[in-house]
N, C-alpha and C. Protein backbone atom coordinates (compact mmCIF):
# COMPACT_ATOMS: atom_id res chain seq x y z
N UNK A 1 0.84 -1.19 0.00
CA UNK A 1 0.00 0.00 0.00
C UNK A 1 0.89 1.25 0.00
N UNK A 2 0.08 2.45 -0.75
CA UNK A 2 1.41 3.57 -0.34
C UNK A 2 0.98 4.00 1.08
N UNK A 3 2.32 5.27 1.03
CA UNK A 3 2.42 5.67 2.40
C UNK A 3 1.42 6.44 2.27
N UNK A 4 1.36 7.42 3.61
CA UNK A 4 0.19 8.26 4.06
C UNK A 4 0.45 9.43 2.88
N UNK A 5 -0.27 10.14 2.44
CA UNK A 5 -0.82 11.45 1.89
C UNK A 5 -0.19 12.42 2.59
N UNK A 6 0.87 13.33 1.83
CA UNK A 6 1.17 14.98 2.20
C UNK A 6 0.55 15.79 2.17
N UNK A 7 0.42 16.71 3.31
CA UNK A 7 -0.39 17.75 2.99
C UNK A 7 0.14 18.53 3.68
N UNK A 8 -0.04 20.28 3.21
CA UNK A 8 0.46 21.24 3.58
C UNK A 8 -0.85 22.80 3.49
N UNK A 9 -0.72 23.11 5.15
CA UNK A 9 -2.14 23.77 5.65
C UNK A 9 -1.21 25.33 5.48
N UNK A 10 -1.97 25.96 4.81
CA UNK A 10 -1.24 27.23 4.50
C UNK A 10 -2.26 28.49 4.84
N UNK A 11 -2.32 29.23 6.19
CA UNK A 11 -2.93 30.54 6.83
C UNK A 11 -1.89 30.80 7.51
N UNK A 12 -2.50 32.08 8.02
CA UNK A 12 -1.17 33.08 8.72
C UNK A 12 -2.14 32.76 9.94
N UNK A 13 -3.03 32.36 10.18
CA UNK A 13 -3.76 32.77 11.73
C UNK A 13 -3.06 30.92 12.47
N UNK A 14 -2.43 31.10 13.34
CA UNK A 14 -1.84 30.04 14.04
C UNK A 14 -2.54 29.05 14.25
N UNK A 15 -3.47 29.68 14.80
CA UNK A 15 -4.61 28.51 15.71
C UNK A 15 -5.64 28.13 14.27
N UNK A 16 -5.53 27.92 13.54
CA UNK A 16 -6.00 27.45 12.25
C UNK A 16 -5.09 26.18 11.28
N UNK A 17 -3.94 26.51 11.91
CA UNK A 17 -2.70 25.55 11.50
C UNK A 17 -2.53 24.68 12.29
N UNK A 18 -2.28 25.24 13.97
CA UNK A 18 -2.22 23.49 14.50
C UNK A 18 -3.30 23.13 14.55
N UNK A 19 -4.59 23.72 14.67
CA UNK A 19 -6.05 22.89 14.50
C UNK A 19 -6.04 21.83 13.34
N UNK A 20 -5.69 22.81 12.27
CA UNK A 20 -5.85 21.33 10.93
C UNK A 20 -4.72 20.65 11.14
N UNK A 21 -3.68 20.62 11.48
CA UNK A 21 -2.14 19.88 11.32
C UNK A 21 -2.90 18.39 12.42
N UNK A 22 -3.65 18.98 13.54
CA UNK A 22 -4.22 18.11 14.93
C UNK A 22 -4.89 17.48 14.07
N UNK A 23 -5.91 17.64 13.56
CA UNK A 23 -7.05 17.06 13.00
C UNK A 23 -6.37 16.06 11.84
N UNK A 24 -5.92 16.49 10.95
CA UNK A 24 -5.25 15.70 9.69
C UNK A 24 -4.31 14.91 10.13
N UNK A 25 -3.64 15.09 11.05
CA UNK A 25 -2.54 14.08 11.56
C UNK A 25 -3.26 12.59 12.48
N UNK A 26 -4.30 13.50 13.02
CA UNK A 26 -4.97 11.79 13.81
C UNK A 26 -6.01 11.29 12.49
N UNK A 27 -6.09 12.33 11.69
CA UNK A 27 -6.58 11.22 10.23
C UNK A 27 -5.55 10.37 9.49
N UNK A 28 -4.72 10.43 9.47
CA UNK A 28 -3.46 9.74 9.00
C UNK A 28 -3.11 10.52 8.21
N UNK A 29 -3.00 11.76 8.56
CA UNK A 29 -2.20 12.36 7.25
C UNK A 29 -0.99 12.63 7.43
N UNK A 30 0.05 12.47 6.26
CA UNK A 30 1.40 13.72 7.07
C UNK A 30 1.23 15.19 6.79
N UNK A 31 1.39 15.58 7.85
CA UNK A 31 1.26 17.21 8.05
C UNK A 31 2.26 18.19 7.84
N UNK A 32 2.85 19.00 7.22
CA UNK A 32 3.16 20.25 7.44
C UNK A 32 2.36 21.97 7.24
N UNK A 33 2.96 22.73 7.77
CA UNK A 33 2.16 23.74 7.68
C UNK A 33 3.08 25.27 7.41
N UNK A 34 2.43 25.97 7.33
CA UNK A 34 3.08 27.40 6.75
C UNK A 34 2.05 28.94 7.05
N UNK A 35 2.63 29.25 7.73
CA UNK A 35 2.07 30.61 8.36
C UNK A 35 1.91 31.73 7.48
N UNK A 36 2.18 31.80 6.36
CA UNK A 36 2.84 32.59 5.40
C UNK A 36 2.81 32.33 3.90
N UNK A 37 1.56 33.25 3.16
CA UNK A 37 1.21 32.47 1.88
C UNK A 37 2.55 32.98 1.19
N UNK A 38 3.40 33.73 1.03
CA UNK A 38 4.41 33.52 0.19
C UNK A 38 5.21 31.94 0.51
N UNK A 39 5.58 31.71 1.63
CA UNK A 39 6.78 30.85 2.03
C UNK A 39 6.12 29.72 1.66
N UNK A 40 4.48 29.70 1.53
CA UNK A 40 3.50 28.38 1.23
C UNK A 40 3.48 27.79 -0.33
N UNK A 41 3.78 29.31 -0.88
CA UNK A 41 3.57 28.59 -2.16
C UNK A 41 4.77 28.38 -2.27
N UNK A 42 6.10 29.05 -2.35
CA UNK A 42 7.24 28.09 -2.52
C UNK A 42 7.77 26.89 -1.76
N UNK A 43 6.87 26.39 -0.57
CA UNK A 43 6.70 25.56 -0.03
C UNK A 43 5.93 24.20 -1.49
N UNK A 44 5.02 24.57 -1.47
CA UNK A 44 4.13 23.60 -2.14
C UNK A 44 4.17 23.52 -3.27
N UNK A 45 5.14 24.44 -4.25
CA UNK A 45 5.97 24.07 -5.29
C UNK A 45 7.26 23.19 -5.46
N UNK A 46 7.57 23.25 -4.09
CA UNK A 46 9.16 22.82 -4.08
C UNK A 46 9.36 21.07 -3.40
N UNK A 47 8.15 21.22 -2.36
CA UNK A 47 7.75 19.61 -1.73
C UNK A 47 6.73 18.96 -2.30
N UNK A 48 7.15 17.77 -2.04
CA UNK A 48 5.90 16.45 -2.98
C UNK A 48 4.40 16.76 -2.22
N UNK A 49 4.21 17.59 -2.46
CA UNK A 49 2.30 17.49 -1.48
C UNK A 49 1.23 16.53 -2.20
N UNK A 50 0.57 15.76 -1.57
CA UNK A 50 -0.94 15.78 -2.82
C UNK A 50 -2.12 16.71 -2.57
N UNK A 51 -1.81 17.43 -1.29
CA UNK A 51 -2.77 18.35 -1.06
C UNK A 51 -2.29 19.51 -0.44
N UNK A 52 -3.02 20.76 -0.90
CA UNK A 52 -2.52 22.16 -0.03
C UNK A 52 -3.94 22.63 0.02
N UNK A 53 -4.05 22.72 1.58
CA UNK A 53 -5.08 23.93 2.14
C UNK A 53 -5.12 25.15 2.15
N UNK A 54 -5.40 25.64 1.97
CA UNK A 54 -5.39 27.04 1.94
C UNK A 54 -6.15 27.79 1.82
N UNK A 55 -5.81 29.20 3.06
CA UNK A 55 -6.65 30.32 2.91
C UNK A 55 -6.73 30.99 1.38
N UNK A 56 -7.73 32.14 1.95
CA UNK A 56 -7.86 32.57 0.57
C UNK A 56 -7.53 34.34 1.34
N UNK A 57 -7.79 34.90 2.14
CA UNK A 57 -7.28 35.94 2.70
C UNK A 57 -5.84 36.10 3.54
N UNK A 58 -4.84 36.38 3.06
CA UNK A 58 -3.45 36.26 3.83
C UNK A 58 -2.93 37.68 3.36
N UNK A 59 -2.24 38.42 4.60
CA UNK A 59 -1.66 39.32 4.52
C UNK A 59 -0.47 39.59 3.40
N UNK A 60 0.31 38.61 3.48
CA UNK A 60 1.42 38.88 2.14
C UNK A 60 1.25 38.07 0.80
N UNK A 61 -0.16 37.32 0.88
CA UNK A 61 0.02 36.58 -0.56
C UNK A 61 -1.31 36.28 -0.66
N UNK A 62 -2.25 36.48 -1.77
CA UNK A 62 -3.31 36.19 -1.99
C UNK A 62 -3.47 34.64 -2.05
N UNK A 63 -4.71 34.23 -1.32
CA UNK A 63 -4.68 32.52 -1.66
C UNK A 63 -5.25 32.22 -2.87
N UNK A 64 -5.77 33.26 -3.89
CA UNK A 64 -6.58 32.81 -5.18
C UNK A 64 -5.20 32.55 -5.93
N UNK A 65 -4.30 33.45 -5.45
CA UNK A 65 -2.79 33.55 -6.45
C UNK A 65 -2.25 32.45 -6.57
N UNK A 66 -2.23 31.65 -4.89
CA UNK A 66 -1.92 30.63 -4.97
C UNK A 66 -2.38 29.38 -5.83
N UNK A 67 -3.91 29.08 -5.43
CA UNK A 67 -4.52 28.39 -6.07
C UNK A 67 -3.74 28.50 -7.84
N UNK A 68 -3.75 29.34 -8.16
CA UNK A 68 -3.56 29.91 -9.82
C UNK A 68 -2.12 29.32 -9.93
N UNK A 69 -1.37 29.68 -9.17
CA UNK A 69 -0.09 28.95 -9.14
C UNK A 69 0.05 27.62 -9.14
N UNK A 70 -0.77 27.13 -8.09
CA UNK A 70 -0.38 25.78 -8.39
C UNK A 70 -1.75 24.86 -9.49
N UNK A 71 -2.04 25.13 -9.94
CA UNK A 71 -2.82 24.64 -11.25
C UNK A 71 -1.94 25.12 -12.08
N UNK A 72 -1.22 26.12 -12.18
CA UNK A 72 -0.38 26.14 -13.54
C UNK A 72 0.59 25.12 -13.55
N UNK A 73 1.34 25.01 -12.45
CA UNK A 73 2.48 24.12 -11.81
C UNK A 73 2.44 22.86 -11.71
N UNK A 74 1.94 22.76 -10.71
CA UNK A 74 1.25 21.39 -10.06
C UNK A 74 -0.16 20.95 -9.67
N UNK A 75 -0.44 20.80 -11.43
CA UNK A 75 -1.51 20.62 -11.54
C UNK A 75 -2.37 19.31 -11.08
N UNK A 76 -0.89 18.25 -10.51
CA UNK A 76 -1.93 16.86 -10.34
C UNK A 76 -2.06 17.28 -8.37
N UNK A 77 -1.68 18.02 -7.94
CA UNK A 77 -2.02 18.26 -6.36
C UNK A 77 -3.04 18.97 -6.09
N UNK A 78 -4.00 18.32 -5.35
CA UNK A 78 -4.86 18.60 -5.28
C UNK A 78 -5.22 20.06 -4.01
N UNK A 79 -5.99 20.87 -4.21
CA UNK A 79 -6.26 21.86 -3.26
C UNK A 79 -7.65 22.07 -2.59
N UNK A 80 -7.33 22.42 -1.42
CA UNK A 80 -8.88 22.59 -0.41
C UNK A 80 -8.87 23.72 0.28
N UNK A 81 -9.88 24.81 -0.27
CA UNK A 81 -9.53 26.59 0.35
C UNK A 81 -10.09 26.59 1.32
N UNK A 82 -9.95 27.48 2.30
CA UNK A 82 -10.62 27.67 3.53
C UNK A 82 -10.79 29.20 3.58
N UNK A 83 -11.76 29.25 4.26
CA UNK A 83 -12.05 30.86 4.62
C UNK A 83 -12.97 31.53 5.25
N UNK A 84 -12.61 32.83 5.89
CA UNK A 84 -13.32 33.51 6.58
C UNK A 84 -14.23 34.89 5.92
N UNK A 85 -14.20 34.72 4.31
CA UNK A 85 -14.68 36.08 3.80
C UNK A 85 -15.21 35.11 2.57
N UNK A 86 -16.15 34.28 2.47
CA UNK A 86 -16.30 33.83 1.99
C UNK A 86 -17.56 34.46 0.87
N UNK A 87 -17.63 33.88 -0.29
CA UNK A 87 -18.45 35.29 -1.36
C UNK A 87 -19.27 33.86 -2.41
N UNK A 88 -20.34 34.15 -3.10
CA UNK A 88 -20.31 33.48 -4.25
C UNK A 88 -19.30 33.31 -5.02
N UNK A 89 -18.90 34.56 -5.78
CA UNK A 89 -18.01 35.04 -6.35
C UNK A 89 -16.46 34.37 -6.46
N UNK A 90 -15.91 34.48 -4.82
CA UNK A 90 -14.82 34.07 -4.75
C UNK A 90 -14.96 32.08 -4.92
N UNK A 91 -15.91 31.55 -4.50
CA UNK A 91 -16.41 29.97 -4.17
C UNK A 91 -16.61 29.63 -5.96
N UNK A 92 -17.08 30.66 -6.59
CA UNK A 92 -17.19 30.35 -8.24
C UNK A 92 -15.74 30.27 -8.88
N UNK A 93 -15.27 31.38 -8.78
CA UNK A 93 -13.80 31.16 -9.11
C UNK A 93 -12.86 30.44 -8.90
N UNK A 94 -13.55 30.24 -7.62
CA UNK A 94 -11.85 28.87 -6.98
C UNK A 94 -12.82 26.96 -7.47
N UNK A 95 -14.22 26.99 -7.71
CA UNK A 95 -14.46 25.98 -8.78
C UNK A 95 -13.56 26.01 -9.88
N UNK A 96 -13.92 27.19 -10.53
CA UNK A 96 -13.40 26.90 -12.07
C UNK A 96 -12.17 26.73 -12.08
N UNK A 97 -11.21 27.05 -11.50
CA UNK A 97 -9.88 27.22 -11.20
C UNK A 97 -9.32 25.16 -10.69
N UNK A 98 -10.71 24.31 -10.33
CA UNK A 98 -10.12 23.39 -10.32
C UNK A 98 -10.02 22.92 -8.69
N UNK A 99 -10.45 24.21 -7.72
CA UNK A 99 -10.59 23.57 -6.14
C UNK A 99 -11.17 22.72 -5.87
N UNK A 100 -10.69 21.50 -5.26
CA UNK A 100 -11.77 19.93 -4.67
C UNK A 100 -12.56 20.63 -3.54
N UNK A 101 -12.27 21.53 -3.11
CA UNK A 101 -13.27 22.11 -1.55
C UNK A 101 -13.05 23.26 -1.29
N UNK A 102 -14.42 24.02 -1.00
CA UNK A 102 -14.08 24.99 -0.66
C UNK A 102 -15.11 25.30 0.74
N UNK A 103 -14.27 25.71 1.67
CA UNK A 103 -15.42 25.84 3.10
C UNK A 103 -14.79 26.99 3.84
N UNK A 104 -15.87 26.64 4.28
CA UNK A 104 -16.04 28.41 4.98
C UNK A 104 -15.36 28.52 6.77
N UNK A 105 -14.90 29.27 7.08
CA UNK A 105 -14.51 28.94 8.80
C UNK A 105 -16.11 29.86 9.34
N UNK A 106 -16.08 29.41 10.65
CA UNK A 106 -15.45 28.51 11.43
C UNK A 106 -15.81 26.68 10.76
N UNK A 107 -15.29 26.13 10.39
CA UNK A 107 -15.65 24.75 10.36
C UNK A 107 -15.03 23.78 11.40
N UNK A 108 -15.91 22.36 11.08
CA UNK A 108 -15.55 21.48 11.94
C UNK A 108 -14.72 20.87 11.64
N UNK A 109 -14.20 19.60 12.93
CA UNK A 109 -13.22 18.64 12.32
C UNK A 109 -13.68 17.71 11.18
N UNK A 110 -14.73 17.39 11.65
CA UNK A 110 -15.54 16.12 10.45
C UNK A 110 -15.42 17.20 9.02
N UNK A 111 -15.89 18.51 8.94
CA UNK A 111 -15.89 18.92 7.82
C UNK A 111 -14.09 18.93 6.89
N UNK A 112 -13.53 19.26 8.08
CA UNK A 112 -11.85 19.29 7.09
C UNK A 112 -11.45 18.02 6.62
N UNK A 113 -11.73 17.14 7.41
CA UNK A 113 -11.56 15.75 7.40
C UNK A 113 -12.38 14.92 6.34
N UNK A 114 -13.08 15.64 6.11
CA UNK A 114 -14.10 15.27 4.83
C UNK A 114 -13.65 15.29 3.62
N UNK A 115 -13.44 17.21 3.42
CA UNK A 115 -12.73 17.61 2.46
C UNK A 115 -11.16 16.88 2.09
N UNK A 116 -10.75 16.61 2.99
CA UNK A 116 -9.62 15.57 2.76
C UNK A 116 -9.90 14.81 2.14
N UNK A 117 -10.78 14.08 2.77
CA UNK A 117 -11.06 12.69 2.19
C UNK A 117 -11.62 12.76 0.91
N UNK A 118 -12.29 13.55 0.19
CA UNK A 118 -12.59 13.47 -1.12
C UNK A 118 -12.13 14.12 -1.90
N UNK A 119 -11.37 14.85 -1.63
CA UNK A 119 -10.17 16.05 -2.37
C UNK A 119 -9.51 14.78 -2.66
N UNK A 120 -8.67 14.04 -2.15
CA UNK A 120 -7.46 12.66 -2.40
C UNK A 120 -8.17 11.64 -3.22
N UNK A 121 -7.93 10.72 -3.70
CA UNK A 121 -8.11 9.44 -4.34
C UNK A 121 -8.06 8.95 -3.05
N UNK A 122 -8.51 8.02 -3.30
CA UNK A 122 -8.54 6.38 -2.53
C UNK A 122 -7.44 5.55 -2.73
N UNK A 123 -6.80 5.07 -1.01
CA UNK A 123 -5.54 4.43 -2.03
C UNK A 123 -5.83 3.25 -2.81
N UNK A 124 -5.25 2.63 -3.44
CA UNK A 124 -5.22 1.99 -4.97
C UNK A 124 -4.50 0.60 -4.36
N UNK A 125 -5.03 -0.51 -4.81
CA UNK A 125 -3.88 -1.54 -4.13
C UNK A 125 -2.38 -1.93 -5.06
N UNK A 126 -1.76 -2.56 -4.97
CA UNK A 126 -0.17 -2.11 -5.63
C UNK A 126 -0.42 -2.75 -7.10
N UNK A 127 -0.91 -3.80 -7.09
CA UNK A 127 -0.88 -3.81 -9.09
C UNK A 127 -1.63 -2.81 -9.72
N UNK A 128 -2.78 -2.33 -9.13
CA UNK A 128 -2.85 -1.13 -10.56
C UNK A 128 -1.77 0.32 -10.36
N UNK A 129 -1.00 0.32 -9.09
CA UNK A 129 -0.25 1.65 -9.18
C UNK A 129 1.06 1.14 -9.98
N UNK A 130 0.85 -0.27 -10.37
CA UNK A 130 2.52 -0.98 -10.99
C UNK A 130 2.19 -0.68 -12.05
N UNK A 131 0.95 -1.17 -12.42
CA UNK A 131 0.07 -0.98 -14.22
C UNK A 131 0.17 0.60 -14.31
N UNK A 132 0.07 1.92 -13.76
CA UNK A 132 -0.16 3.05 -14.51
C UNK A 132 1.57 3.41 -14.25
N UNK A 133 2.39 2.98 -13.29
CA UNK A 133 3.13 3.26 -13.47
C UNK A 133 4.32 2.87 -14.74
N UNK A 134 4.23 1.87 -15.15
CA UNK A 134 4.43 1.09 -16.54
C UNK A 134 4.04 2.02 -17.83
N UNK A 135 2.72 2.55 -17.63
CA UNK A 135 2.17 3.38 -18.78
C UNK A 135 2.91 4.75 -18.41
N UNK A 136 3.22 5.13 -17.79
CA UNK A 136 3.90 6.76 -17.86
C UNK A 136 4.99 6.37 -18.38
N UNK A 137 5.57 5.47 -17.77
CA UNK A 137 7.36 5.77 -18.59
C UNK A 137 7.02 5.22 -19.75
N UNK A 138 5.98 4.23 -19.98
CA UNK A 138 5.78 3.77 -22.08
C UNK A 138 5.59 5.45 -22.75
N UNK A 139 4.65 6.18 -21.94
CA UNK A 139 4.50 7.49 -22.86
C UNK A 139 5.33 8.13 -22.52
N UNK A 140 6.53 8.09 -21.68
CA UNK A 140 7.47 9.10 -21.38
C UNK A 140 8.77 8.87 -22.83
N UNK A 141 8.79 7.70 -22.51
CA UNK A 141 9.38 6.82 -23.67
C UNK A 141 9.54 6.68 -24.76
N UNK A 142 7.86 7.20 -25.42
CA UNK A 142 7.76 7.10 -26.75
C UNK A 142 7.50 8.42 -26.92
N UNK A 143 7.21 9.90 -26.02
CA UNK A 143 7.62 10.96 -26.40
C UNK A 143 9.05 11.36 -26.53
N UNK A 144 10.13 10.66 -25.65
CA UNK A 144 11.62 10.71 -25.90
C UNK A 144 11.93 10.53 -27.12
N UNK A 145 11.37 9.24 -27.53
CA UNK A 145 12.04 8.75 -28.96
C UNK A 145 11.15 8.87 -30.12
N UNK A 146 9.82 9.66 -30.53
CA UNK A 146 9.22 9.42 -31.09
C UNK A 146 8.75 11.15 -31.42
N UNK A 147 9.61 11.94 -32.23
CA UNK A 147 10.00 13.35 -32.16
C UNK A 147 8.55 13.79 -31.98
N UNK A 148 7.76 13.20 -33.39
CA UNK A 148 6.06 13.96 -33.69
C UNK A 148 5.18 13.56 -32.76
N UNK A 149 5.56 12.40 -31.88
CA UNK A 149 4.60 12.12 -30.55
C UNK A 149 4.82 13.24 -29.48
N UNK A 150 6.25 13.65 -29.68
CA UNK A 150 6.54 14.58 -28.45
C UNK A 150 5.98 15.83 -28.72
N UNK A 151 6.70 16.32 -29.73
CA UNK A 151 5.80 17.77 -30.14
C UNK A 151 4.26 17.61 -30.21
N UNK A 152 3.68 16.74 -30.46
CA UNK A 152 2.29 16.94 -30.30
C UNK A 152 1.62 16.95 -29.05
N UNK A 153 2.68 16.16 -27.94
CA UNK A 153 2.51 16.33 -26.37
C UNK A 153 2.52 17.77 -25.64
N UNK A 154 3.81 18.01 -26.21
CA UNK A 154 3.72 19.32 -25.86
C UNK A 154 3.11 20.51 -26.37
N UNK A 155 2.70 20.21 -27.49
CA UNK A 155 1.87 21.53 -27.75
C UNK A 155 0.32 20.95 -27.74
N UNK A 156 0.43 19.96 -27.22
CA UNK A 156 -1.58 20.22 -27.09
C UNK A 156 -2.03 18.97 -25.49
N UNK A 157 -0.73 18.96 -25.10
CA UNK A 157 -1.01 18.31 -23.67
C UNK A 157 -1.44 17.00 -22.76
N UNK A 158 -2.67 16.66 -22.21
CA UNK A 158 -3.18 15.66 -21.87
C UNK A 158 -3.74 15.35 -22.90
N UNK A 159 -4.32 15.85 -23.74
CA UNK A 159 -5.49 15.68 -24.52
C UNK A 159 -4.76 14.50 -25.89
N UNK A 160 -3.72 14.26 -26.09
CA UNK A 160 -2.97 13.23 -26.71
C UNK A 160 -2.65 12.14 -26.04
N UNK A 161 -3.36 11.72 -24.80
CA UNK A 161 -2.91 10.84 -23.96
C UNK A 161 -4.71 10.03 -23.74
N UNK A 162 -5.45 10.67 -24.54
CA UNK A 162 -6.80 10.14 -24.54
C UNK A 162 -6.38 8.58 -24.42
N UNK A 163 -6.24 8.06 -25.48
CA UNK A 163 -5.65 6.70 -26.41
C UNK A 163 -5.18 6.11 -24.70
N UNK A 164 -4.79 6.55 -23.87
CA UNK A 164 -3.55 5.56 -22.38
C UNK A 164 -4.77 5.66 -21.64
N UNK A 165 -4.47 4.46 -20.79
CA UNK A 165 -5.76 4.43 -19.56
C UNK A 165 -5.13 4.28 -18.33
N UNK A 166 -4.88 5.70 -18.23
CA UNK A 166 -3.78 6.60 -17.17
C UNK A 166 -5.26 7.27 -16.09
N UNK A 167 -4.85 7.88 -14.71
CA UNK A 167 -5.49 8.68 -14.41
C UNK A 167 -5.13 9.94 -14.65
N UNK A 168 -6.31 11.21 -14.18
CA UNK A 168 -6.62 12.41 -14.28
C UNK A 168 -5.25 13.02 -13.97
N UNK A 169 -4.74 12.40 -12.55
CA UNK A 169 -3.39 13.12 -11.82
C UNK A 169 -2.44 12.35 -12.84
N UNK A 170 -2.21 11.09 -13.29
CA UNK A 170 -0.66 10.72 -14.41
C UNK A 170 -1.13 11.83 -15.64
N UNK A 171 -1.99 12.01 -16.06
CA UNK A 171 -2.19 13.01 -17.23
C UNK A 171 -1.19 14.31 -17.17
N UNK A 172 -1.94 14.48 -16.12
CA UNK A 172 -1.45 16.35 -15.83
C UNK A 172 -0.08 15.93 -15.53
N UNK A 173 0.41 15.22 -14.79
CA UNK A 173 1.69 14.92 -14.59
C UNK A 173 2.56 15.14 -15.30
N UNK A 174 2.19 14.01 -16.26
CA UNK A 174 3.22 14.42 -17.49
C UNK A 174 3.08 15.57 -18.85
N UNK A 175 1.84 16.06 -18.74
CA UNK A 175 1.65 17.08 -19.49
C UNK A 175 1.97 18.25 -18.99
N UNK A 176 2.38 18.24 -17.22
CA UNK A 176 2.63 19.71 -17.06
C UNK A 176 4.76 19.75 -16.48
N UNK A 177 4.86 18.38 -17.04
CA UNK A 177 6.52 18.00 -16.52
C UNK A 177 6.73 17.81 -15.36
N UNK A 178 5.91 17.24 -14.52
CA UNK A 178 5.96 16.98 -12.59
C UNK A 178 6.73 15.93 -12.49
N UNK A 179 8.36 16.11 -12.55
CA UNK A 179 8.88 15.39 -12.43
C UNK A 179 8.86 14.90 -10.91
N UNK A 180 8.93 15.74 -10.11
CA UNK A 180 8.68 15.00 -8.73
C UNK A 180 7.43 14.02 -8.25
N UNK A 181 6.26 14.59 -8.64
CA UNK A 181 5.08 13.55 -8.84
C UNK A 181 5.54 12.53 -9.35
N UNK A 182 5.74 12.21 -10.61
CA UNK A 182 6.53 10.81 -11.25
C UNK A 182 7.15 10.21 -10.84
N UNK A 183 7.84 10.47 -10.39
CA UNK A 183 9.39 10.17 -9.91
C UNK A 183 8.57 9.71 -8.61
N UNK A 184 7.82 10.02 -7.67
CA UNK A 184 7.17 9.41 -6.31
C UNK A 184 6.20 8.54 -6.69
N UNK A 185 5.25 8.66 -7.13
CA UNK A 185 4.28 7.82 -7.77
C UNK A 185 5.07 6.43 -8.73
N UNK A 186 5.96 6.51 -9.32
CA UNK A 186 6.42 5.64 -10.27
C UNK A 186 8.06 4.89 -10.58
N UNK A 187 8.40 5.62 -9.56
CA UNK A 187 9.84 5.27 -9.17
C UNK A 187 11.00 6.35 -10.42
N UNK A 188 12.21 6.42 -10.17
CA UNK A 188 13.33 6.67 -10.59
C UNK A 188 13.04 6.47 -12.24
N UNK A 189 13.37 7.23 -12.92
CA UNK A 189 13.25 7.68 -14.71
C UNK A 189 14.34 7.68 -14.95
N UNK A 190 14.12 7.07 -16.14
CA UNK A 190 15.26 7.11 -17.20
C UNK A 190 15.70 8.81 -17.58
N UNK A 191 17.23 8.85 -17.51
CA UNK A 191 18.06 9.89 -18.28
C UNK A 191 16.99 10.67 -19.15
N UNK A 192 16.85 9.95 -20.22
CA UNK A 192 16.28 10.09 -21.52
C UNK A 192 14.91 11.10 -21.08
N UNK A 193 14.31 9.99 -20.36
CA UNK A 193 12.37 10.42 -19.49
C UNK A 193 12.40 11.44 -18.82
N UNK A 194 13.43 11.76 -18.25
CA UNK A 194 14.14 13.17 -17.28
C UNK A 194 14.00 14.71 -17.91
N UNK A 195 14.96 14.10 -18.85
CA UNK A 195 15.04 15.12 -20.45
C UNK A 195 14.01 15.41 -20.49
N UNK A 196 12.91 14.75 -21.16
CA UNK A 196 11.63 15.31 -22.27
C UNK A 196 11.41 16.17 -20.93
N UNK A 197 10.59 15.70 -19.92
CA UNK A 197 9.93 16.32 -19.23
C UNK A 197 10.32 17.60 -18.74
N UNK A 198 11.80 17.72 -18.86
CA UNK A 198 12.36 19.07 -18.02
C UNK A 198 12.55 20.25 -19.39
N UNK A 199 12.21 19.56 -21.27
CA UNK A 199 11.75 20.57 -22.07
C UNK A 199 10.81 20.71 -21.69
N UNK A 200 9.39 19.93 -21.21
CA UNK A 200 7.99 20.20 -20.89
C UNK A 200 8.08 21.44 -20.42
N UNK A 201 8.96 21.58 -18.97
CA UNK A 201 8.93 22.41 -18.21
C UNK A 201 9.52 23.58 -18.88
N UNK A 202 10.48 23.81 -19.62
CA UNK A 202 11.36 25.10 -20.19
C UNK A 202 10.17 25.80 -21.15
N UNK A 203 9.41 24.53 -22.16
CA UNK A 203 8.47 25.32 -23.31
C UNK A 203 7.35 25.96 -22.23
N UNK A 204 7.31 25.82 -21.24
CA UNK A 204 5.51 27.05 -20.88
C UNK A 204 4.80 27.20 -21.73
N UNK A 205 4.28 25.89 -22.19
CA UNK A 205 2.97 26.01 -22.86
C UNK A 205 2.02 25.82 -22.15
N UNK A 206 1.28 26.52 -21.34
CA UNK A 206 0.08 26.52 -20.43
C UNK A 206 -1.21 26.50 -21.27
């Protein structure tokens, strides 16, 4: 089975951080946290998360910014906003943008714990994570060596990966170059598989 689920709780108000870090940790989660939406998002760009919480009101960094950041980035990690200024408006936007949850404070434990739980996948038992892991490096593989497979990856994304019976998160993975996702989910890549993905990352084709 895999290990427990990363997650990283990102508000400046303290008692909002060890509350969820308390709560998510006796759910089995691993916890870190960040007081500070700047230090959060280069936090949750830089570490393997599958999930980041986050406010949406923070003194030095907007949490919509964030959100926006990491859908451009790291698009297979999943996010759950929290908040105290909560709007139609803002709850519409952070849908379209791709948020698994969005709730309002004060909330409960059952409610964060919820949102966890359906923000994440279910874990998977080990032959089908062996089976999709097999299929990423075949398409990592045959975009390495297969010039017009690659350029067509990269300039038009998941959407050339219809044809693989990959999930939602291996899609974005390799369509947005998450080499660290891969690389955790699927073990150690070839030289070659390293390469493509780190042009993925240089072309910024969003």
């Amino acid at each position: 089975m895999s290990s427990a689920h990363r997650v990283l709780i990102v508000d400046d108000e303290p008692l909002v951080t060890r509350s969820c870090k308390r709560i998510l940790t006796d759910a089995g989660y691993e916890v870190d946290t960040s007081e500070s939406g700047r230090e959060g998002v280069d936090r949750a760009l830089e570490g393997n998360f599958d999930l980041v919480v986050t406010d949406l009101k923070m003194p030095d960094f907007d949490g919509m910014e964030l959100v926006r950041t990491l859908r451009n980035r790291r698009p297979a990690t999943a996010v759950v906003v929290i908040t105290g200024y909560g709007t139609v408006r803002s709850a519409v936007e952070a849908t379209k943008m791709g948020v698994a949850e969005y709730i309002e404070k004060p909330f409960t434990p059952e409610q964060i714990t919820e949102a966890a739980n359906r923000a994440l996948p279910a874990e998977q038992e080990e032959p089908t994570i062996r089976v999709e892991a097999g299929l990423v490096k075949e398409v990592l593989r045959r975009a390495s060596q297969d010039q017009s497979f690659g350029r067509a990856l990269l300039r038009q994304g998941s959407r050339v990966l219809s044809g693989y019976a990959l999930s939602s998160q291996a899609k974005a993975a390799i369509a947005s170059g998450d080499i660290a996702w891969i690389e955790r989910e699927c073990g150690e890549l070839s030289v070659e598989d390293r390469a493509w993905l780190r042009r993925r990352l240089e072309a910024e084709i969003w």
